[in-house]
C-alpha atoms as a PDB file:
ATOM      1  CA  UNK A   1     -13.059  23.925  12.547  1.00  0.00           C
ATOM      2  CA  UNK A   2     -14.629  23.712  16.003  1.00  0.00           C
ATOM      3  CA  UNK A   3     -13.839  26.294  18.288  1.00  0.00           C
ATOM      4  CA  UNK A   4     -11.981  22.865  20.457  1.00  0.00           C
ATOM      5  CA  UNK A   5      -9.804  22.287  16.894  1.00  0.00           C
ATOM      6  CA  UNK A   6     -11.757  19.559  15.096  1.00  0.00           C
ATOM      7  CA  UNK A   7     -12.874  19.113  11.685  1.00  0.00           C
ATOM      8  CA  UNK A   8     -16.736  20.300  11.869  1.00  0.00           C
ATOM      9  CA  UNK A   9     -17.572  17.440   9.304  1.00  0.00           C
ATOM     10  CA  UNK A  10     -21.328  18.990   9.448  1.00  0.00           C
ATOM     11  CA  UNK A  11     -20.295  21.843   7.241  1.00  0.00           C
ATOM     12  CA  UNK A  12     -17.561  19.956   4.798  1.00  0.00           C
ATOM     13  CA  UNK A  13     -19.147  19.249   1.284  1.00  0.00           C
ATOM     14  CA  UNK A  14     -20.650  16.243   0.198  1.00  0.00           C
ATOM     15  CA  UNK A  15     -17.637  13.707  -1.250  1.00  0.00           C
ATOM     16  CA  UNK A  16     -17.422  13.835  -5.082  1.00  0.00           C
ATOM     17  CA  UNK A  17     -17.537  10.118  -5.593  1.00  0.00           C
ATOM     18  CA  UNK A  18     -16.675  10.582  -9.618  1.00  0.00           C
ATOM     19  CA  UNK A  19     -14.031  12.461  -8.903  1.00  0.00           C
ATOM     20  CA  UNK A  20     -12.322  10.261  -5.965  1.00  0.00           C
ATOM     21  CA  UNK A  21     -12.962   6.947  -9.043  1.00  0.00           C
ATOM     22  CA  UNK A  22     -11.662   9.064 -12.018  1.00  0.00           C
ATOM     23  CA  UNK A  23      -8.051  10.212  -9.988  1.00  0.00           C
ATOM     24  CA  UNK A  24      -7.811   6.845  -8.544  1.00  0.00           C
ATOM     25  CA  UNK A  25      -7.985   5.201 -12.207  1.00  0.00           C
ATOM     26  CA  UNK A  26      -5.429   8.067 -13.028  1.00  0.00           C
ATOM     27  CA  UNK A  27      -2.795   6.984 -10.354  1.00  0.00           C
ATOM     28  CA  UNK A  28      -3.626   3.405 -10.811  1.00  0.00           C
ATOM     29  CA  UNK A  29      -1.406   2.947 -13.687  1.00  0.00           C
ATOM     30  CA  UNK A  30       1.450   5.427 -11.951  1.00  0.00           C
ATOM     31  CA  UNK A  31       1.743   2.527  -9.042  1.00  0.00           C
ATOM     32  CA  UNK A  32       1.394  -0.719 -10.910  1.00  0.00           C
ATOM     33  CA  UNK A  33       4.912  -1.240 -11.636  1.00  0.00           C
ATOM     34  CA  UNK A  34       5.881   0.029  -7.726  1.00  0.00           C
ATOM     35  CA  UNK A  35       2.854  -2.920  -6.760  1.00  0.00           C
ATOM     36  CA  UNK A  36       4.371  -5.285  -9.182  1.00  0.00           C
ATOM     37  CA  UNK A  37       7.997  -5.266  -7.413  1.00  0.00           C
ATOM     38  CA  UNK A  38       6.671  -4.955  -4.185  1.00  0.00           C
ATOM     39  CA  UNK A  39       4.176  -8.055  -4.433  1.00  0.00           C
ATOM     40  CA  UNK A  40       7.567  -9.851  -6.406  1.00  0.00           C
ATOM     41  CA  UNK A  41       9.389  -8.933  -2.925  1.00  0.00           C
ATOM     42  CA  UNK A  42       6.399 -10.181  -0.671  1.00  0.00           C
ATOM     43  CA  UNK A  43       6.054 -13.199  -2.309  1.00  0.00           C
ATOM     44  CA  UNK A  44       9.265 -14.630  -2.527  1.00  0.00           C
ATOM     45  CA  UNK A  45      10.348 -13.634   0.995  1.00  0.00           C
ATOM     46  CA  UNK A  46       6.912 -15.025   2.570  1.00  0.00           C
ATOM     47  CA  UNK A  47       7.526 -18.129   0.633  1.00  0.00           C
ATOM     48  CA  UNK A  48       3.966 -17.739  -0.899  1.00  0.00           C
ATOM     49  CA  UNK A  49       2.644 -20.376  -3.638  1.00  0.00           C
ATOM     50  CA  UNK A  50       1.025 -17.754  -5.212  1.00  0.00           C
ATOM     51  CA  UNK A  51       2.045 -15.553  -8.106  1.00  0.00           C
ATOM     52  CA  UNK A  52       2.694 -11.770  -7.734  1.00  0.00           C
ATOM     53  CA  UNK A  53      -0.303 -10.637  -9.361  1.00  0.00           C
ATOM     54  CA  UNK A  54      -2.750 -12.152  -7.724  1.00  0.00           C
ATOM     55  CA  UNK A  55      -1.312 -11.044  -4.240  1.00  0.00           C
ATOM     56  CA  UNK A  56      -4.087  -9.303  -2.843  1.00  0.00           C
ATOM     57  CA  UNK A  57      -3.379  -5.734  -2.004  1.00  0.00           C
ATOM     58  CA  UNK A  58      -5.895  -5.776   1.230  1.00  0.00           C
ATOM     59  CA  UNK A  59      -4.132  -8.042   2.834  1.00  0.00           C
ATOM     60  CA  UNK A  60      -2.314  -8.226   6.148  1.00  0.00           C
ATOM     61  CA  UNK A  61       1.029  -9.132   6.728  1.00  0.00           C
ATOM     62  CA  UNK A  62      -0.505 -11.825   9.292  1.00  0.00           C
ATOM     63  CA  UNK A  63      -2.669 -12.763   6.511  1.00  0.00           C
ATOM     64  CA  UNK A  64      -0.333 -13.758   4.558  1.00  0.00           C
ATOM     65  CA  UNK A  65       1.289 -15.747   7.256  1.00  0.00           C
ATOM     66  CA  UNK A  66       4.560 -13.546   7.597  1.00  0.00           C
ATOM     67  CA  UNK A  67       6.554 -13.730  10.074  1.00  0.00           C
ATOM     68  CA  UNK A  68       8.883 -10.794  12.031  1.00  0.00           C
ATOM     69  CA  UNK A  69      12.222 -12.095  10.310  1.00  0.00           C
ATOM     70  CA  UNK A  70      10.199 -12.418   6.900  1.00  0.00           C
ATOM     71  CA  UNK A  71       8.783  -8.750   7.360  1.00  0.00           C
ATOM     72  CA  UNK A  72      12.435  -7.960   8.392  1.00  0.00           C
ATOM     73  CA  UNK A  73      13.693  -9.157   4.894  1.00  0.00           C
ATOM     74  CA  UNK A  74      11.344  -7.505   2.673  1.00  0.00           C
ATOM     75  CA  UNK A  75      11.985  -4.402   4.325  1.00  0.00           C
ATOM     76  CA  UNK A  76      15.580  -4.976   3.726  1.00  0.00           C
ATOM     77  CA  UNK A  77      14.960  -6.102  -0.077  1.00  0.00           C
ATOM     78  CA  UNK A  78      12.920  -2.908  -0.598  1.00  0.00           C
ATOM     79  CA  UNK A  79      15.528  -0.478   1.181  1.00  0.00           C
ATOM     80  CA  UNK A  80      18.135  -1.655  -0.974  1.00  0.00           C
ATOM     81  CA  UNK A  81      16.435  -1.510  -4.361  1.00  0.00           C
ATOM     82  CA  UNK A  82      15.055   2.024  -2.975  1.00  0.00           C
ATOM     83  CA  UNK A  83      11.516   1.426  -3.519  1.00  0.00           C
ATOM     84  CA  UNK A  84      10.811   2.640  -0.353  1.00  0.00           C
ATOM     85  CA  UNK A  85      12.012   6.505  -1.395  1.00  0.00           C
ATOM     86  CA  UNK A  86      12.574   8.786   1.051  1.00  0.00           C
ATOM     87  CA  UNK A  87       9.764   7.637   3.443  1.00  0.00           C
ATOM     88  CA  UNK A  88      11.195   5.749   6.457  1.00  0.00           C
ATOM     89  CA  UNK A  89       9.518   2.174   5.898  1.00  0.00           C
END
């Protein structure tokens, strides 16, 4: 840390890039199913042509041409099959 409270990034160690791809392939598999419902939710409440899997994850909500109401109702959708856990969505 500085002495004004920052992160002195000159003295952090170099980023283990091997390590960042090998536990991301690790909890890839752990969230597919969570990706799967949510991208189920997003597509049928935005109306989208497209099938659930080949939602792309990057996206925006404006990207994908949602509107307020629509983000509204997937929020809803999610809250009530609790996929949302205890984070406030």
């Amino acid at each position: 840390m500085t002495p004004t409270g920052k992160v002195d990034r000159i003295h952090l160690p170099p980023p283990n890039f091997d390590e960042i791809s090998k536990s991301l392939d690790d909890d890839r598999s752990l969230i597919s199913s969570l990706e799967e419902k949510l991208s189920t939710i997003i597509t049928e409440t935005f109306g989208l042509t497209c099938s659930p899997s080949s939602l792309n994850i990057d996206a925006t909500f404006a990207e994908l041409g949602a509107s307020s109401l629509g983000i509204i109702k997937a929020l809803s959708l999610i809250r009530q099959q609790k996929l949302a856990g205890s984070h406030s969505v």
